[in-house]
C-alpha atoms as a PDB file:
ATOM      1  CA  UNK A   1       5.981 -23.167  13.599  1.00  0.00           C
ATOM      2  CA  UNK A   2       4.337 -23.788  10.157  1.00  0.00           C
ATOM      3  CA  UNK A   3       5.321 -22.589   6.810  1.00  0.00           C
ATOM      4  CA  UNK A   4       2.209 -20.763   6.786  1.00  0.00           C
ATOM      5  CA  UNK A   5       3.122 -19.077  10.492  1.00  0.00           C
ATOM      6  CA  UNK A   6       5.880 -18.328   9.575  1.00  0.00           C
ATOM      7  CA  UNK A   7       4.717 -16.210   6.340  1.00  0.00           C
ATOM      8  CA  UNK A   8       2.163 -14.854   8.613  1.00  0.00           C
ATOM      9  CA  UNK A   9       4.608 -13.447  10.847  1.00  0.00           C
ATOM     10  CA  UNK A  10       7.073 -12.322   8.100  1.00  0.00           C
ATOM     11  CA  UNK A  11       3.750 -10.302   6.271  1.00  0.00           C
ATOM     12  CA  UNK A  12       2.545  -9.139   9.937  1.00  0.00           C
ATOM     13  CA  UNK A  13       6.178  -7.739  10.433  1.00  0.00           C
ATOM     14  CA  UNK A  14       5.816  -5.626   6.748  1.00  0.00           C
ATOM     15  CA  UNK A  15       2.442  -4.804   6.859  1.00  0.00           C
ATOM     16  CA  UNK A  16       3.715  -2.836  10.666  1.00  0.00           C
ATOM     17  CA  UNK A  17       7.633  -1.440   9.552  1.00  0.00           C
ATOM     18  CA  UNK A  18       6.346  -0.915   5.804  1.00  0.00           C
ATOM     19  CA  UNK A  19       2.827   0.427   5.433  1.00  0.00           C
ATOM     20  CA  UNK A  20       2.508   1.267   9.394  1.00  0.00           C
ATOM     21  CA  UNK A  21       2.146   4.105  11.017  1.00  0.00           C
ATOM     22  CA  UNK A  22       6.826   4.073  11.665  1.00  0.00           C
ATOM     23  CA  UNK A  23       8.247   3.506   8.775  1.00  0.00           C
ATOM     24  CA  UNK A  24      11.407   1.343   8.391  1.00  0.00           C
ATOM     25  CA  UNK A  25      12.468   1.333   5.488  1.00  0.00           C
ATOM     26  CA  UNK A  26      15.286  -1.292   6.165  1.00  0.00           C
ATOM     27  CA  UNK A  27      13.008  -3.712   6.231  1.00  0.00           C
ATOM     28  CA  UNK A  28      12.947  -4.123   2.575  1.00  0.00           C
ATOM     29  CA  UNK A  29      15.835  -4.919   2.298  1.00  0.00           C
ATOM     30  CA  UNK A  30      15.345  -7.798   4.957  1.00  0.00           C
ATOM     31  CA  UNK A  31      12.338  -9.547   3.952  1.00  0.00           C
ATOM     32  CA  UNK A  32      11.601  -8.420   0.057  1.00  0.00           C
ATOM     33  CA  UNK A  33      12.912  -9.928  -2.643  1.00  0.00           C
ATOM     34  CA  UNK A  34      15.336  -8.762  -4.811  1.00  0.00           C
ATOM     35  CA  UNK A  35      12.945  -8.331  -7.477  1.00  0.00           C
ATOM     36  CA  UNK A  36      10.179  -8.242  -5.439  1.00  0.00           C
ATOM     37  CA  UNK A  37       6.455  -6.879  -7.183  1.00  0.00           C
ATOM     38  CA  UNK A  38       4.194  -4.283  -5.708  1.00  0.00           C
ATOM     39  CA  UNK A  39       1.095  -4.275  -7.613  1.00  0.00           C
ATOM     40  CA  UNK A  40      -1.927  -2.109  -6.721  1.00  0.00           C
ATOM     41  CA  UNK A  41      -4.608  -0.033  -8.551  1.00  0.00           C
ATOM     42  CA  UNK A  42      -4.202   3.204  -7.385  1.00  0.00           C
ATOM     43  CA  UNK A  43      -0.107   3.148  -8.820  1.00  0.00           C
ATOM     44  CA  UNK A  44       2.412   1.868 -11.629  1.00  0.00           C
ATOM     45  CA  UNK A  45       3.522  -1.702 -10.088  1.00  0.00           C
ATOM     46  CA  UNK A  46       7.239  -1.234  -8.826  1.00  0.00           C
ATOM     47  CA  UNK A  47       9.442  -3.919  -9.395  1.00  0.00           C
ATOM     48  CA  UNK A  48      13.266  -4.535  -7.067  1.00  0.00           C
ATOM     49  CA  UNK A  49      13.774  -2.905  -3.888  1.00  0.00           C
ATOM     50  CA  UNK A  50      14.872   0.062  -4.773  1.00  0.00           C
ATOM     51  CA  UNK A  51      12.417   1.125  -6.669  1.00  0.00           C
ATOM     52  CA  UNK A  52       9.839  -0.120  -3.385  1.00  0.00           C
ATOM     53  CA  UNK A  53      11.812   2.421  -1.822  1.00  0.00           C
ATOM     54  CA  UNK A  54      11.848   4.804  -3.850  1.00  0.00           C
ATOM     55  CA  UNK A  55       7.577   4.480  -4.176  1.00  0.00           C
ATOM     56  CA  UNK A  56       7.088   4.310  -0.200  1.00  0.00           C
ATOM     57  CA  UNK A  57       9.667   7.725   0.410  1.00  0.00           C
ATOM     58  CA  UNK A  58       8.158   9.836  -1.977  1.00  0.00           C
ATOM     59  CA  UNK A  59       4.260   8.193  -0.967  1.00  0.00           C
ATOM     60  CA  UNK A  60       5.414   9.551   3.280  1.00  0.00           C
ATOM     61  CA  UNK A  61       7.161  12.909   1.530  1.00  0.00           C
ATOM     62  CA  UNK A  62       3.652  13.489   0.381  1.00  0.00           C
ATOM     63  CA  UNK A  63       1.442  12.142   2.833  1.00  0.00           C
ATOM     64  CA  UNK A  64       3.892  12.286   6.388  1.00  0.00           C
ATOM     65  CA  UNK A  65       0.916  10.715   8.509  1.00  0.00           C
ATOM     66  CA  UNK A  66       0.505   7.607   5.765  1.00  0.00           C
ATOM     67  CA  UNK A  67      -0.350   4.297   7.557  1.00  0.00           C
ATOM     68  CA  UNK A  68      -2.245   1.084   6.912  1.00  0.00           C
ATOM     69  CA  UNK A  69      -3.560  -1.687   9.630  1.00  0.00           C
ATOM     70  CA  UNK A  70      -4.912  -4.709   9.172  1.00  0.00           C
ATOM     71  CA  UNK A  71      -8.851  -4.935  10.226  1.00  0.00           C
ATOM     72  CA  UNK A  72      -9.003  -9.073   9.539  1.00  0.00           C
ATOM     73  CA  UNK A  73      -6.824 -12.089  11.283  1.00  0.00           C
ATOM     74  CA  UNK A  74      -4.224 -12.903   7.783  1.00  0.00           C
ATOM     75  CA  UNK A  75      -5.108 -15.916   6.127  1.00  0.00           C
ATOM     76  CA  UNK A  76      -2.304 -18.226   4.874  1.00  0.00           C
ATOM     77  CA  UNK A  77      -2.018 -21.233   2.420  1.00  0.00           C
ATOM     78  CA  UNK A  78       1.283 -22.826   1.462  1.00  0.00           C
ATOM     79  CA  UNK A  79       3.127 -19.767  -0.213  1.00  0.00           C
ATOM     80  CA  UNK A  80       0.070 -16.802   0.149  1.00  0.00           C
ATOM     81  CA  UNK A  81      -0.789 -14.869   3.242  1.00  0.00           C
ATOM     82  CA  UNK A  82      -4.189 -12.610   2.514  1.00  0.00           C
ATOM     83  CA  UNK A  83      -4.620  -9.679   3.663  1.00  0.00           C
ATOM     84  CA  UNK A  84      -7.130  -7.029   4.857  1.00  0.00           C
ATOM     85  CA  UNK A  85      -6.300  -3.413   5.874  1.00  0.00           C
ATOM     86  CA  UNK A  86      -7.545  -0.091   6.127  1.00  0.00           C
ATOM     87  CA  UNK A  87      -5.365   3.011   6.457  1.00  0.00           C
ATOM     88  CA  UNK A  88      -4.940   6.555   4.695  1.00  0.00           C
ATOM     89  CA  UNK A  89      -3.170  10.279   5.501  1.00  0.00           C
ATOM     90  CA  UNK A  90      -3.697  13.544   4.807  1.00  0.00           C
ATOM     91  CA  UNK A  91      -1.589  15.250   1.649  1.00  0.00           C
ATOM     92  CA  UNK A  92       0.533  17.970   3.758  1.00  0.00           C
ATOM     93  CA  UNK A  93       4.238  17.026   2.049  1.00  0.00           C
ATOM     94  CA  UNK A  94       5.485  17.327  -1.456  1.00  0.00           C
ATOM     95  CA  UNK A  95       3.510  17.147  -4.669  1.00  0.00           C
ATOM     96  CA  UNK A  96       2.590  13.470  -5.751  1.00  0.00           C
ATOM     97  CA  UNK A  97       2.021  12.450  -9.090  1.00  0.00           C
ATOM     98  CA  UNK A  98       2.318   8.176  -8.515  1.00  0.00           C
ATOM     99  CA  UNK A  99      -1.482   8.275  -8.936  1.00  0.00           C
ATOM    100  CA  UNK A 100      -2.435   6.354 -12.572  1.00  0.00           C
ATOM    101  CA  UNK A 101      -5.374   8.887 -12.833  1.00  0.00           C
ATOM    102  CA  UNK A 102      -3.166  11.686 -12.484  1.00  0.00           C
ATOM    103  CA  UNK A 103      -1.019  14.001  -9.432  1.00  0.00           C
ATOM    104  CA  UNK A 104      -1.546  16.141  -6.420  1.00  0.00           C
ATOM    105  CA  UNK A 105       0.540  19.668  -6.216  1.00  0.00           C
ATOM    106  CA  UNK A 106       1.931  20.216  -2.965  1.00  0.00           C
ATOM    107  CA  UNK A 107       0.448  20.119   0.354  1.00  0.00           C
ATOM    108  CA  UNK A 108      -2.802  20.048  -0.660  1.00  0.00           C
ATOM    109  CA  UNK A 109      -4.594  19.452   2.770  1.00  0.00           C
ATOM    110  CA  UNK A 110      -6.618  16.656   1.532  1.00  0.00           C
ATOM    111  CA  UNK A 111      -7.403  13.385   3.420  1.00  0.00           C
ATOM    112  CA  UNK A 112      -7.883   9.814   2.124  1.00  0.00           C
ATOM    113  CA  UNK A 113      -8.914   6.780   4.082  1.00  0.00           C
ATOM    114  CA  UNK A 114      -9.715   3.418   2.283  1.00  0.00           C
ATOM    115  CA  UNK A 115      -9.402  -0.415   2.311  1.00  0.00           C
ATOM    116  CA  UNK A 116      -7.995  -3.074   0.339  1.00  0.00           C
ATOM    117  CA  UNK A 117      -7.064  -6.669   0.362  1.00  0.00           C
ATOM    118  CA  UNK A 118      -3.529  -8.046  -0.350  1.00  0.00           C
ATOM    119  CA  UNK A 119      -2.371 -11.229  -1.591  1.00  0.00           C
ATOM    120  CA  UNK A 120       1.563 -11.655  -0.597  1.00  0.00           C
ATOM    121  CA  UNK A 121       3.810 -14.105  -2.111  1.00  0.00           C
ATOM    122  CA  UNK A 122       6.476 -15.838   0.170  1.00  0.00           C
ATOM    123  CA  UNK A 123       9.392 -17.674  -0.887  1.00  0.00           C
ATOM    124  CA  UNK A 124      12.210 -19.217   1.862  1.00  0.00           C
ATOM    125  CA  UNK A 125      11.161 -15.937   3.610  1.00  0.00           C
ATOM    126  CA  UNK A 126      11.773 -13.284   1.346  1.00  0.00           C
ATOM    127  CA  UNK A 127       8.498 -11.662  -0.210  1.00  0.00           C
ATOM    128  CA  UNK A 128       8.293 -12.031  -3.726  1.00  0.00           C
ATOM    129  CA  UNK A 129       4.826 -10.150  -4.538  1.00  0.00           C
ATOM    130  CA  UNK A 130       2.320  -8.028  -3.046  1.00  0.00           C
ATOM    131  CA  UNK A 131      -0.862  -7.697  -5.379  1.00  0.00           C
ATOM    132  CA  UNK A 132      -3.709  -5.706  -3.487  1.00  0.00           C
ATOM    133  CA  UNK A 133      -6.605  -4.274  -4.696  1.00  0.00           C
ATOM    134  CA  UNK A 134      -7.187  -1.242  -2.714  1.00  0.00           C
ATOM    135  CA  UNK A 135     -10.412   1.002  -2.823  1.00  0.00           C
ATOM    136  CA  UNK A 136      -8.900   3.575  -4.967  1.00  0.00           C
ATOM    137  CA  UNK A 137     -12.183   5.132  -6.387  1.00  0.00           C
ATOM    138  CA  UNK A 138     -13.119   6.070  -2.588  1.00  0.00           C
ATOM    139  CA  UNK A 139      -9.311   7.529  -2.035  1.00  0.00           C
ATOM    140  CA  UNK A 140      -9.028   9.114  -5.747  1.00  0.00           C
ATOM    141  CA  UNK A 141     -12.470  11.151  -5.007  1.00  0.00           C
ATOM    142  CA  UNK A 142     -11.122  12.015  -1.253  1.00  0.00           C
ATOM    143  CA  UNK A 143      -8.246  13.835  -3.282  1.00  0.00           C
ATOM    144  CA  UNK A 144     -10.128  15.530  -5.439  1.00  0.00           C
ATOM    145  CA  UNK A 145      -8.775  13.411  -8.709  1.00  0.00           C
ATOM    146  CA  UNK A 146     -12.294  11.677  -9.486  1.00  0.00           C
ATOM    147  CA  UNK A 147     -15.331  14.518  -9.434  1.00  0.00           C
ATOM    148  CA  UNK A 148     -18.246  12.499  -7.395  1.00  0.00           C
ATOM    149  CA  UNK A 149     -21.105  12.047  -9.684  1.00  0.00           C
ATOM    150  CA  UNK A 150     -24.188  14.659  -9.195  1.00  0.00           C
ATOM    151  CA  UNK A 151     -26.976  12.780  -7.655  1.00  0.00           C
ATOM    152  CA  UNK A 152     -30.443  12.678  -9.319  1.00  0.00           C
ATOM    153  CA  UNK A 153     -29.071  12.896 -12.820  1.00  0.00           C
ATOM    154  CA  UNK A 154     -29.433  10.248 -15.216  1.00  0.00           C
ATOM    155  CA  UNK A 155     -26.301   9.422 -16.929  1.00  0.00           C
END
């Protein structure tokens, strides 16, 4: 296989045991750097594998049913596979306050379903960032953190 098949295959395998529907969270420690990056809009970027772990167990404590999937074939180029995904889960666990606009109290009820793209950084197999840029302003509303704007009122 190809350098780029083969970081399609390594991103294919954490986009299903990390943001899938079945967690596993060993797989962090299998195919993320040691300092890996986890940049996205909607949270603080988390730096090292632990603190990747620590982000995705308290994201499923909150939302149990969390899961992405990708909606696109992944696109790859030398050291970057791209991308696209869809995904959500309802807020039935544990307060959450890892939003940058602000927190959920407990088991609020309330569902959130966006997309995003995802640029993810290889290196001799180990992933060394994850940058996405997820629809946040659809899932921040969903929550209840952004108040939808009143339509026919001029701003």
């Amino acid at each position: 296989m190809s350098k780029e098949e083969d970081n399609k295959a390594i991103v294919g395998r954490w986009f299903t045991e990390f943001w899938g529907k079945d967690v596993n969270l060993s797989v962090i420690g299998e195919i993320a750097a040691p300092d890996m990056l986890l940049k996205y809009s909607l949270h603080e970027p988390r730096r090292g594998r632990d603190d990747i772990k620590a982000f995705m167990t308290d994201f499923r404590a909150a939302f149990p049913d969390l899961h992405f999937r990708g909606t696109a074939d992944l696109i790859a180029e030398g050291d970057y596979v791209v991308g696209q995904w869809e995904g959500g889960g309802t807020h039935t666990g544990s307060a959450f306050a890892d939003f940058l606009i602000g927190g959920l109290p407990a088991a609020t009820g309330r569902k959130m379903h966006f997309t995003g793209t995802t640029v993810l950084k290889i290196i001799d197999g180990k992933i060394v960032e994850e940058i996405g840029l997820d629809d946040g302003v659809t899932a921040l509303t969903q929550l209840g953190l952004i108040k939808p704007a009143v339509a026919g009122l001029d701003a």
